[in-house]
C-alpha atoms as a PDB file:
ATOM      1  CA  UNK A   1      13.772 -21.856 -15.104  1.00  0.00           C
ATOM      2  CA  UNK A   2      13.051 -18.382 -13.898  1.00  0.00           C
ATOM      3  CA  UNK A   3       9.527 -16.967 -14.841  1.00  0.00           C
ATOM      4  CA  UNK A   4       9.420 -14.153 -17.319  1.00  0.00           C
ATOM      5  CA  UNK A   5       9.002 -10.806 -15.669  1.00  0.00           C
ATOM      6  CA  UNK A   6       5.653  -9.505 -15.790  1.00  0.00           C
ATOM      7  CA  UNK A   7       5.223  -5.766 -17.734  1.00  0.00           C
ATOM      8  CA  UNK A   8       2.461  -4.152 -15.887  1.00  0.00           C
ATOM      9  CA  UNK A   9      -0.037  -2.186 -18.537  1.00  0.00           C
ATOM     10  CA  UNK A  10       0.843   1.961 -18.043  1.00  0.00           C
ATOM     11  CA  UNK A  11      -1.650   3.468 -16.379  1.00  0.00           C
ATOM     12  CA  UNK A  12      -3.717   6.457 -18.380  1.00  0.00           C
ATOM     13  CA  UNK A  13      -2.993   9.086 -15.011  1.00  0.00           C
ATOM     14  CA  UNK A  14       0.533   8.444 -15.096  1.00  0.00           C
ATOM     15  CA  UNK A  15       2.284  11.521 -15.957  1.00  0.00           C
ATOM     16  CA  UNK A  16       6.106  10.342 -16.811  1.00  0.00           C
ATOM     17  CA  UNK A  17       5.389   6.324 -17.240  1.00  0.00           C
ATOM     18  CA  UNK A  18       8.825   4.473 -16.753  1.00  0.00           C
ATOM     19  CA  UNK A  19      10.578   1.048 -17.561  1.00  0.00           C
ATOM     20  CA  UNK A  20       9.292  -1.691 -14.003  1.00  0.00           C
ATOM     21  CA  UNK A  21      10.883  -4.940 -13.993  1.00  0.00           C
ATOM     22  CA  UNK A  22       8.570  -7.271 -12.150  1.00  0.00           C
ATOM     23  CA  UNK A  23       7.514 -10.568 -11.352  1.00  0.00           C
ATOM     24  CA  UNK A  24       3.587 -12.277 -11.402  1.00  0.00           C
ATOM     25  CA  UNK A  25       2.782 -13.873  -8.089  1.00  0.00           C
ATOM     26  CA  UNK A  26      -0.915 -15.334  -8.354  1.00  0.00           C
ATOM     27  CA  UNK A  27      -1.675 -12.691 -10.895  1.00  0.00           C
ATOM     28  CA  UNK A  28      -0.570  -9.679  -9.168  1.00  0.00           C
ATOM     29  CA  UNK A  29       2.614  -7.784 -10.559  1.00  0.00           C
ATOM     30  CA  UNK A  30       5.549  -6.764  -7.571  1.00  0.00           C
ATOM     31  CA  UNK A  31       7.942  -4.495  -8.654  1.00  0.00           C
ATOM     32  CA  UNK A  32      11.575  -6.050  -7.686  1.00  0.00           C
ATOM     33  CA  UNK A  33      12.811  -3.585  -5.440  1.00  0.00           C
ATOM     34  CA  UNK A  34      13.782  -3.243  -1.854  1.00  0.00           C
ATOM     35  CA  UNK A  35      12.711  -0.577   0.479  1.00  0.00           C
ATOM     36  CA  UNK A  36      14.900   2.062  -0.139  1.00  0.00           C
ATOM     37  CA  UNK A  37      14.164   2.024  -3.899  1.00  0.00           C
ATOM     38  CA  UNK A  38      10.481   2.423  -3.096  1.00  0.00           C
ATOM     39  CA  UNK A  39      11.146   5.137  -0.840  1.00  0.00           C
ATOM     40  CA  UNK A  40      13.600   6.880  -4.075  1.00  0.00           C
ATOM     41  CA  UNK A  41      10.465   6.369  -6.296  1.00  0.00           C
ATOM     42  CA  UNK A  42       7.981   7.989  -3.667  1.00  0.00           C
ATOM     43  CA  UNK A  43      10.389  10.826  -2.961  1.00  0.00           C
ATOM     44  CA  UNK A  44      10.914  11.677  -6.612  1.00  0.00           C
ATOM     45  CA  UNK A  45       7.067  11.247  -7.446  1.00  0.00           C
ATOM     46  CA  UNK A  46       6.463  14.048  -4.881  1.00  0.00           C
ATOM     47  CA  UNK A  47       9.674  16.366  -5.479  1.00  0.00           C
ATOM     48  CA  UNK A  48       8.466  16.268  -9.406  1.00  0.00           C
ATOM     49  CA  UNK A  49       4.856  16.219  -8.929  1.00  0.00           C
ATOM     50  CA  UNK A  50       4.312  13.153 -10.783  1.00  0.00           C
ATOM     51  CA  UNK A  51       1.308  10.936  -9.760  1.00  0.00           C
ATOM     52  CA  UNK A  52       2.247   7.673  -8.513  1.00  0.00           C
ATOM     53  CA  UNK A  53      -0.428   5.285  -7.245  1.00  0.00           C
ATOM     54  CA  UNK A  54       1.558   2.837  -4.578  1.00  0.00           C
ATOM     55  CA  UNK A  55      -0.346  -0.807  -3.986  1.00  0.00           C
ATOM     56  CA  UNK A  56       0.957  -2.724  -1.215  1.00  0.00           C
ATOM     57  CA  UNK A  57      -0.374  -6.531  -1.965  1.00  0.00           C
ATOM     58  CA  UNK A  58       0.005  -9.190   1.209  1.00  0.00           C
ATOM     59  CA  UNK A  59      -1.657 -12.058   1.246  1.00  0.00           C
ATOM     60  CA  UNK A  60      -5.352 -10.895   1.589  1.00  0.00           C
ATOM     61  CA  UNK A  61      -5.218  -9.160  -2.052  1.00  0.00           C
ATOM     62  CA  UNK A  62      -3.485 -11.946  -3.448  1.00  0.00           C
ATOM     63  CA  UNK A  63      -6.432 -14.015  -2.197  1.00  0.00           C
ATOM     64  CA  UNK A  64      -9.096 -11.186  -2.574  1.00  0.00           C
ATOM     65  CA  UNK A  65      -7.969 -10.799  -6.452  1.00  0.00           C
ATOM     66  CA  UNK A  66      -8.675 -14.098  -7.638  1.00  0.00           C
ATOM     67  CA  UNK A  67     -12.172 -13.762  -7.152  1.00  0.00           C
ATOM     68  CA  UNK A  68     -12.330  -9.852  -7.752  1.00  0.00           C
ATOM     69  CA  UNK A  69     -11.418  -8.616 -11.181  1.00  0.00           C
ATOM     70  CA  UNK A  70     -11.904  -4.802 -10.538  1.00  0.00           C
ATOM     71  CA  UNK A  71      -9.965  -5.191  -7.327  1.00  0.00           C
ATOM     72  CA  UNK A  72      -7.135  -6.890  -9.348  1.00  0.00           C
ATOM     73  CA  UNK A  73      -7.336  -4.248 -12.369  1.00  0.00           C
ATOM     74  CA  UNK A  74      -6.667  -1.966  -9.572  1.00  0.00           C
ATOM     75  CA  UNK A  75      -3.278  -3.614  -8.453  1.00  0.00           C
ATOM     76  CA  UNK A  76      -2.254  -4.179 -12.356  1.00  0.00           C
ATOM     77  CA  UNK A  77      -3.168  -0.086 -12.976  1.00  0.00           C
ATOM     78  CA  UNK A  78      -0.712   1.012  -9.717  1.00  0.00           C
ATOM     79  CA  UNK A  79       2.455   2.915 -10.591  1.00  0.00           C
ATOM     80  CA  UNK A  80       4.590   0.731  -8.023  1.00  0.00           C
ATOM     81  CA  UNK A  81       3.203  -2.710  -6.488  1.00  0.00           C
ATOM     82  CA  UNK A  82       5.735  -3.754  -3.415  1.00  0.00           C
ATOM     83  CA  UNK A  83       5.248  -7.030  -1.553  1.00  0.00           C
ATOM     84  CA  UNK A  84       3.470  -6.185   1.673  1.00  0.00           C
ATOM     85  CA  UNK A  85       3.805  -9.708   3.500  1.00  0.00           C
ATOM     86  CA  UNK A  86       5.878 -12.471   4.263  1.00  0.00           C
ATOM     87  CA  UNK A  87       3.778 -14.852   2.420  1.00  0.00           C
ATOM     88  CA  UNK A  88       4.311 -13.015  -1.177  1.00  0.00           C
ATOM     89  CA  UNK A  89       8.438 -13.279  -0.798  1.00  0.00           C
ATOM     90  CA  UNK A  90       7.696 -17.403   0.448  1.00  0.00           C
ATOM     91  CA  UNK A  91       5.441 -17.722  -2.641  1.00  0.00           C
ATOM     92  CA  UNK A  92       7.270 -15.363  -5.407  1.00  0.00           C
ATOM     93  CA  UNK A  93      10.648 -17.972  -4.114  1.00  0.00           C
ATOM     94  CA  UNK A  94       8.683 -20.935  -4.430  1.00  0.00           C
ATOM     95  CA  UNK A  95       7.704 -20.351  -7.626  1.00  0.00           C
ATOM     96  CA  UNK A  96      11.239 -19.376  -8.423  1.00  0.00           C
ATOM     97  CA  UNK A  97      11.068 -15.413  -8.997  1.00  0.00           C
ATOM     98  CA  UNK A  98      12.301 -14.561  -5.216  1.00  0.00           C
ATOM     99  CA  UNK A  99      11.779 -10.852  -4.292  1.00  0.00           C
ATOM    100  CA  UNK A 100      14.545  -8.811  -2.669  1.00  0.00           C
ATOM    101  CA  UNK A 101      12.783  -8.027   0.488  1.00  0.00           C
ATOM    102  CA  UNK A 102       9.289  -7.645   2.575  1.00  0.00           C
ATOM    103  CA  UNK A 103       8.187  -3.841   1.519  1.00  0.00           C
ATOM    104  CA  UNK A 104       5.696  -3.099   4.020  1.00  0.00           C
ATOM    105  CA  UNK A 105       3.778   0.056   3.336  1.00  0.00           C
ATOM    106  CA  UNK A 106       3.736   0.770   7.224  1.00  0.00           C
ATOM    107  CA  UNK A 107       7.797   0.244   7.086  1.00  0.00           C
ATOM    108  CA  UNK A 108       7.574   2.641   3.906  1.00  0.00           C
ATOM    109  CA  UNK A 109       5.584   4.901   5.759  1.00  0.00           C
ATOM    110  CA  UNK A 110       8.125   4.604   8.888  1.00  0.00           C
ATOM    111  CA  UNK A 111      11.081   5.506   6.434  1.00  0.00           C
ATOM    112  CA  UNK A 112       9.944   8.859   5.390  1.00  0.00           C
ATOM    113  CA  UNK A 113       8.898   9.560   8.955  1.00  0.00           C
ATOM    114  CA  UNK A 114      12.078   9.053  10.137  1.00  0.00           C
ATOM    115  CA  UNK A 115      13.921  11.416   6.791  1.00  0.00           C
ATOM    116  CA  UNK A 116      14.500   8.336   4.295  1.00  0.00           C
ATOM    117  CA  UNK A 117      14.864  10.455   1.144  1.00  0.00           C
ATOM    118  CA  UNK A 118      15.444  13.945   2.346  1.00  0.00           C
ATOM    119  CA  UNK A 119      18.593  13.819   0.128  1.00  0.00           C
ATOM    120  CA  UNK A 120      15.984  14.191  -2.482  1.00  0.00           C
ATOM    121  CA  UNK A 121      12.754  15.758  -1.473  1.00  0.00           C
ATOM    122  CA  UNK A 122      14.733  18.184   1.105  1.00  0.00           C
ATOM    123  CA  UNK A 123      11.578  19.451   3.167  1.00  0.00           C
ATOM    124  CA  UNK A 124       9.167  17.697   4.874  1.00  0.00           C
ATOM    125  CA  UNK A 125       6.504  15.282   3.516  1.00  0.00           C
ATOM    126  CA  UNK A 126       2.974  17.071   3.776  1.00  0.00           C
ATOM    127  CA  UNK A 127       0.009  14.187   4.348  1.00  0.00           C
ATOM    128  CA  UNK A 128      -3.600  14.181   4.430  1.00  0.00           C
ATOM    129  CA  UNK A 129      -5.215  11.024   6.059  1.00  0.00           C
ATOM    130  CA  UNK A 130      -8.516  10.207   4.423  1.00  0.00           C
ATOM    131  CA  UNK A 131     -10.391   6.948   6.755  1.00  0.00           C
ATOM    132  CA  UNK A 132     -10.038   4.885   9.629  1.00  0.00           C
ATOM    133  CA  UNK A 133     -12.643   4.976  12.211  1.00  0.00           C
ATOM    134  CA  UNK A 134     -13.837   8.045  13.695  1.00  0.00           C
ATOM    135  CA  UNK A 135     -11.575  10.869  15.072  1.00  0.00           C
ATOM    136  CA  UNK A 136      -8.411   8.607  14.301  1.00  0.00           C
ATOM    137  CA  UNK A 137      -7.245  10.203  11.040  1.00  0.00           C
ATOM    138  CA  UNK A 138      -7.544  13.680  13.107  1.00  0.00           C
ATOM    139  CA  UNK A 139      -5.367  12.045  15.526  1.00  0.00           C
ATOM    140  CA  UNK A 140      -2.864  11.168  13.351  1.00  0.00           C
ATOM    141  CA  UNK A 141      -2.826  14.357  11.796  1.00  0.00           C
ATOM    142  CA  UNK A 142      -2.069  16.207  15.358  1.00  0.00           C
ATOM    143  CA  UNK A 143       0.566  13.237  16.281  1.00  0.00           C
ATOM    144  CA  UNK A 144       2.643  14.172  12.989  1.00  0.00           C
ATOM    145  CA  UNK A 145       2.526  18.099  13.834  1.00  0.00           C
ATOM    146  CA  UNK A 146       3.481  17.521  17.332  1.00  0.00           C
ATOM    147  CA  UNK A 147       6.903  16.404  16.262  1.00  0.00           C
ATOM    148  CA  UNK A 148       7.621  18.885  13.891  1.00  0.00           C
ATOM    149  CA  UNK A 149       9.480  16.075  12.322  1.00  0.00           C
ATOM    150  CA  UNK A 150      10.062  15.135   8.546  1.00  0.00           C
ATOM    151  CA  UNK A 151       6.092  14.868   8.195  1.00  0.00           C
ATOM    152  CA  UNK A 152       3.593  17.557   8.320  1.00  0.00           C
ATOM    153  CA  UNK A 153      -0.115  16.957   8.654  1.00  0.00           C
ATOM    154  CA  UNK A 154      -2.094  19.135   5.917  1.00  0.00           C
ATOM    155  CA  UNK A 155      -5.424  17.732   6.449  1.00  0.00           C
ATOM    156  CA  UNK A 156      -7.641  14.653   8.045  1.00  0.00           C
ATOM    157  CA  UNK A 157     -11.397  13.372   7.040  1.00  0.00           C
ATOM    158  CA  UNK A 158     -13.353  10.245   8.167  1.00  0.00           C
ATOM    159  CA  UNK A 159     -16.020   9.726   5.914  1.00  0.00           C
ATOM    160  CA  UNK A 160     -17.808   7.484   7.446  1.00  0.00           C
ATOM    161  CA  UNK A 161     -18.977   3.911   5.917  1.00  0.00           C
ATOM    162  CA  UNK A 162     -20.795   5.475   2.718  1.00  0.00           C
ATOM    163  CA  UNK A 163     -20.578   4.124  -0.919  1.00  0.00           C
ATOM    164  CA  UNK A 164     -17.909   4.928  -2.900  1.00  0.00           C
ATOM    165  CA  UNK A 165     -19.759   7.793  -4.722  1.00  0.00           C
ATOM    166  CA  UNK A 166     -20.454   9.176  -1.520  1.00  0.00           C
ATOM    167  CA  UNK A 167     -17.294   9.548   0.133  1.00  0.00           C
ATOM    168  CA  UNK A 168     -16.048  11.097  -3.914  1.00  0.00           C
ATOM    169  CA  UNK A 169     -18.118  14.681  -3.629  1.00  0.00           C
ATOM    170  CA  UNK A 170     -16.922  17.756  -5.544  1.00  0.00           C
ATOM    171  CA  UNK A 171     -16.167  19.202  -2.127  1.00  0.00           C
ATOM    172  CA  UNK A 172     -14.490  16.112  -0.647  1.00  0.00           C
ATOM    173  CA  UNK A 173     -12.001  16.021  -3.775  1.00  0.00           C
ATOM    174  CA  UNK A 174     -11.159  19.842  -3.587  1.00  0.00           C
ATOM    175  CA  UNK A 175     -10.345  20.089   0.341  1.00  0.00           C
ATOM    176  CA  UNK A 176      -7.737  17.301  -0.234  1.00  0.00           C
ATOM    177  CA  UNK A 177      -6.763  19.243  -3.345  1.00  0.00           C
ATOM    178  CA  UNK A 178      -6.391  22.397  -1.256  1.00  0.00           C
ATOM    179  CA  UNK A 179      -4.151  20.759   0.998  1.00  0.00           C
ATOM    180  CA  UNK A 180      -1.172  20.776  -1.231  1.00  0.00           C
ATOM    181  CA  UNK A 181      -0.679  17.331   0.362  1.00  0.00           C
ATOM    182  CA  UNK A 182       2.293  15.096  -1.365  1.00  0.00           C
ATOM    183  CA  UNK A 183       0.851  12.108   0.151  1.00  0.00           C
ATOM    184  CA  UNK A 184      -2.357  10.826   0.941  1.00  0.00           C
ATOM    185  CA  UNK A 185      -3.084   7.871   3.073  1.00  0.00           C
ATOM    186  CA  UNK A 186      -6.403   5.911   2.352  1.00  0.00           C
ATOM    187  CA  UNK A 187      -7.679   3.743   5.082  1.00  0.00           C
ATOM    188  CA  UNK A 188     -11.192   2.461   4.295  1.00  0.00           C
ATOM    189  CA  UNK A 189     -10.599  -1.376   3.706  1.00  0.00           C
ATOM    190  CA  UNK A 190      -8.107  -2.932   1.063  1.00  0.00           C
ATOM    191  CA  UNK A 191     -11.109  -3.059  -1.337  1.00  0.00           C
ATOM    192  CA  UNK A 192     -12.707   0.004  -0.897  1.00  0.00           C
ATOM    193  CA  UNK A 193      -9.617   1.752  -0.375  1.00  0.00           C
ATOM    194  CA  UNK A 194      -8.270   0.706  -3.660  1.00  0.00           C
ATOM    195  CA  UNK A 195     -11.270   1.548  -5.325  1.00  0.00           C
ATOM    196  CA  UNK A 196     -12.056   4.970  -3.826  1.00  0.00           C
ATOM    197  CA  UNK A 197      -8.560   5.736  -5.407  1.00  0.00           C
ATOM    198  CA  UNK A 198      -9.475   4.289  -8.948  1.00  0.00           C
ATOM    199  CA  UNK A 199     -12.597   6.168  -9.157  1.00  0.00           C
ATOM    200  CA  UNK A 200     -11.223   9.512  -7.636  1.00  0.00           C
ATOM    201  CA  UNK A 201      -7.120   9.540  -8.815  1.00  0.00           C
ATOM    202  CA  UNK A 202      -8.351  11.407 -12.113  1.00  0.00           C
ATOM    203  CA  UNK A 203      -9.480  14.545  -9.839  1.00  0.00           C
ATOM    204  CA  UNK A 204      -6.730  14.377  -7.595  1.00  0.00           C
ATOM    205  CA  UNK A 205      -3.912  16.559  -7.537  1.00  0.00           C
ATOM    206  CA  UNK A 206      -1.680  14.782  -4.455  1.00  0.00           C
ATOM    207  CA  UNK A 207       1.645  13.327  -6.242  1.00  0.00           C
ATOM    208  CA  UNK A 208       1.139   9.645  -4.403  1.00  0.00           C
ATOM    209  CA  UNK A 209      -1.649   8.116  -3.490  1.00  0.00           C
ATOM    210  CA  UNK A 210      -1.870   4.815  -1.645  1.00  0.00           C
ATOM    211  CA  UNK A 211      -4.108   2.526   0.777  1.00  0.00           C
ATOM    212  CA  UNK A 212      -2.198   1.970   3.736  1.00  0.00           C
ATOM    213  CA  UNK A 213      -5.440   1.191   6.082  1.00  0.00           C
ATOM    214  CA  UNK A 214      -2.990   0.774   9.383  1.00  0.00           C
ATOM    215  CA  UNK A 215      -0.787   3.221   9.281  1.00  0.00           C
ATOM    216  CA  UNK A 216      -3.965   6.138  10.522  1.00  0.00           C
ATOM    217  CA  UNK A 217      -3.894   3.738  13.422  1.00  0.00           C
ATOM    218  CA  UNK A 218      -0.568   3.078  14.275  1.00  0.00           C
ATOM    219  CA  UNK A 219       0.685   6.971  13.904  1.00  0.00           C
ATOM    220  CA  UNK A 220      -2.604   7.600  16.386  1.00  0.00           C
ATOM    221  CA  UNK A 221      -1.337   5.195  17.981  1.00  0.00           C
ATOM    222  CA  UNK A 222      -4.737   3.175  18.802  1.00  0.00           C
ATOM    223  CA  UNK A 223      -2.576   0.136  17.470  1.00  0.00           C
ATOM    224  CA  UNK A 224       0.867  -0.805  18.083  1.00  0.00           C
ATOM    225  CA  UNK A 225       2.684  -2.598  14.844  1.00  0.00           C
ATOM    226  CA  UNK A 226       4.282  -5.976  16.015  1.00  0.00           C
ATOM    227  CA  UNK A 227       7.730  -5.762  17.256  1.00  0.00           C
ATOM    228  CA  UNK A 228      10.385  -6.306  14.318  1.00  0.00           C
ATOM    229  CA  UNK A 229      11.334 -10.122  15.349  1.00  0.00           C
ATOM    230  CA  UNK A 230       7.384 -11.090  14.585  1.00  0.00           C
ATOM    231  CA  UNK A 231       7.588  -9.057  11.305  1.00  0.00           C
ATOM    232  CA  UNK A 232      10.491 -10.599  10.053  1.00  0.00           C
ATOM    233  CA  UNK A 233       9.410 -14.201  10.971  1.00  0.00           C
ATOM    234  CA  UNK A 234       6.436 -13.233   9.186  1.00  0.00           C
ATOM    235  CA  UNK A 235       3.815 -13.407  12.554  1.00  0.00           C
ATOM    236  CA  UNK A 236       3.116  -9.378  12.244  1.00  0.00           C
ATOM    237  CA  UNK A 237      -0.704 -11.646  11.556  1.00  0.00           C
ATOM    238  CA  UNK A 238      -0.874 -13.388  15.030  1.00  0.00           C
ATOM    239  CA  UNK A 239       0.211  -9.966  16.555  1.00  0.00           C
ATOM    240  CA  UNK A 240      -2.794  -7.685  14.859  1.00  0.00           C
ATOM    241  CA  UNK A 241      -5.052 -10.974  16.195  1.00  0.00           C
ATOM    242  CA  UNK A 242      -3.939  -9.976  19.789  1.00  0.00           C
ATOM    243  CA  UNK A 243      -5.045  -6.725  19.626  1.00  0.00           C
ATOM    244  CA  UNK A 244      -8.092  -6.945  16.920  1.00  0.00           C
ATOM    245  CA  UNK A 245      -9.818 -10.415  17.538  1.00  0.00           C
ATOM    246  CA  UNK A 246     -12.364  -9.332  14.954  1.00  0.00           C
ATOM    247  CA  UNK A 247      -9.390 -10.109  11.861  1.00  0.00           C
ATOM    248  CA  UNK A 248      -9.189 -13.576  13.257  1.00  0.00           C
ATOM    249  CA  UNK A 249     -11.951 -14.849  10.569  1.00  0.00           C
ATOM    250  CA  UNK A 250      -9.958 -13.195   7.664  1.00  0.00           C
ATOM    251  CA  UNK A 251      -6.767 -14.804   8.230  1.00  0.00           C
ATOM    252  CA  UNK A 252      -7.561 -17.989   9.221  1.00  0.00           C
ATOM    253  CA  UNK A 253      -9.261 -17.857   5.913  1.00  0.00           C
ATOM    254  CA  UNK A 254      -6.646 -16.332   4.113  1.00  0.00           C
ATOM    255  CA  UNK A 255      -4.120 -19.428   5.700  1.00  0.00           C
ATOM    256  CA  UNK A 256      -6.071 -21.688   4.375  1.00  0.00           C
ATOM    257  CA  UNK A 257      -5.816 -20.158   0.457  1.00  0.00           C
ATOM    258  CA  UNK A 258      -2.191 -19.587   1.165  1.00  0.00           C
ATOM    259  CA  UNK A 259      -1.841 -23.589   0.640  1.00  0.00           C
ATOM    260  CA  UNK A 260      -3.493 -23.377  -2.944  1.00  0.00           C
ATOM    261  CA  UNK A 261      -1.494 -20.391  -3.800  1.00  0.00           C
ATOM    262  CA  UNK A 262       1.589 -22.304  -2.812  1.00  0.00           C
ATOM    263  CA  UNK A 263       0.870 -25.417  -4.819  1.00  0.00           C
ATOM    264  CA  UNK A 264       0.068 -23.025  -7.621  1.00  0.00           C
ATOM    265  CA  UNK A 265       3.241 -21.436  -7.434  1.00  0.00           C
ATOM    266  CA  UNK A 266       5.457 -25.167  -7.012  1.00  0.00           C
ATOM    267  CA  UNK A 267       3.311 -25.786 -10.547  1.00  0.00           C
ATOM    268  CA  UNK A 268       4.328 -22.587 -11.889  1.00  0.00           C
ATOM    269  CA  UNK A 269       7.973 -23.456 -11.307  1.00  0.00           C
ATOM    270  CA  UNK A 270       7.344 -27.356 -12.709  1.00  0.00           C
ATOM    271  CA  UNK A 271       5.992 -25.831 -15.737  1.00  0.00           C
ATOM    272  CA  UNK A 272       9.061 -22.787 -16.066  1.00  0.00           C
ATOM    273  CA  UNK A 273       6.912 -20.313 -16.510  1.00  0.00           C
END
């Protein structure tokens, strides 16, 4: 029996809230869509102005949310939640709810580099990187106005590794205001990330907001994303390893929960709900 969809609650800074259908996988909502509906949602949120926070759960936030209830809330209080990992479409199938597709926010990100939804938005996407360590969101920022592509760079700040509150001043909010950015790219940390977006999306005037920690990296080009055979086969994991030993310890933990998560989801289907 196929689980009942899952209605996300609307969030309070959503300007023009709108029907989702999606599915619970270990408590986290993903909207059933495929990539080029998310990048049709994004591309309408910033042609219309309307705020749209994008989460992009893989397997760390499944496994980070069970024991972190304001990290969850901040999943369940996103505009669109798409399935960021291999390991959500082999547990939302197990559990009998398959998705349609892996939608990566770096392949997201890729899209509207490359003019996915020009048809709509019909000029190019302005960004403002916020994170990543130091001098890379500048880079990025210079890498996107080199091209003169379907990106502009509007504006770049590292803030360092302060508190939440600290990286959230008056002045900090209104440069990235000023911008007249239609998308801004958080890369602090999942966690922090997410909740540097909770506390500040009130004050914010950019239409979509989103963590999407890599993608400062991989546009300044201090990583390189895994070639599309390992992302497909769902080893983009072993491929960040090779070139940042230091996430070894998170997903070899995260492996290890991926087993409970799976037997959950085999109960889940046992049970039909």
């Amino acid at each position: 029996m196929m689980a009942a969809p899952f209605i996300p609650p609307a969030s309070p800074h959503s300007e023009a809230p709108r029907a989702r259908h999606c599915v619970t996988v270990a408590g986290l909502p993903f909207d059933v869509v495929d990539t080029a509906g998310a990048v049709e949602r994004l591309c309408a949120a910033m042609r219309d102005g309307q705020r749209l926070f994008l989460s992009t759960p893989n397997l760390n936030f499944l496994v980070a949310a069970q024991r972190d209830g304001a990290f969850r809330q901040s999943v369940l209080e996103s505009d669109l939640s798409v399935a960021d990992g291999m390991p959500v479409l082999w547990l939302a199938r197990l559990q009998g709810t398959p998705l349609p597709e892996r939608v990566a926010g770096s392949t997201l990100f890729e899209r509207l580099r490359a003019g996915a939804g020009q048809a709509l938005l019909g000029r190019p996407i302005k960004v403002y990187f916020f994170g990543g360590p130091p001098g890379v969101a500048e880079a990025a920022c210079a890498v996107l106005n080199a091209e003169a592509g379907f990106m502009q760079g509007v504006g770049a700040h590292g803030p360092g590794f302060g508190t939440i509150e600290e990286m959230s001043t008056p002045e900090v909010i209104a440069a990235i205001n000023a911008s007249g950015a239609d998308l801004l790219v958080v890369a602090l940390g999942a966690k922090k990330g997410q909740a540097w977006i909770m506390h500040n999306r009130a004050q914010l005037t950019v239409p979509v907001l989103s963590h999407l920690g890599a993608v400062v990296n991989f546009v300044a080009g201090t990583v390189q994303r895994a070639p599309l055979a390992w992302q497909r086969w769902g080893l983009e994991w072993l491929w960040r390893i090779r070139q940042e030993p230091a996430l070894f310890k998170r997903y070899w933990g995260d492996g290890w929960a991926l087993l409970g998560l799976a037997l959950h989801a085999l109960g889940r289907r046992g049970r039909g709900k």
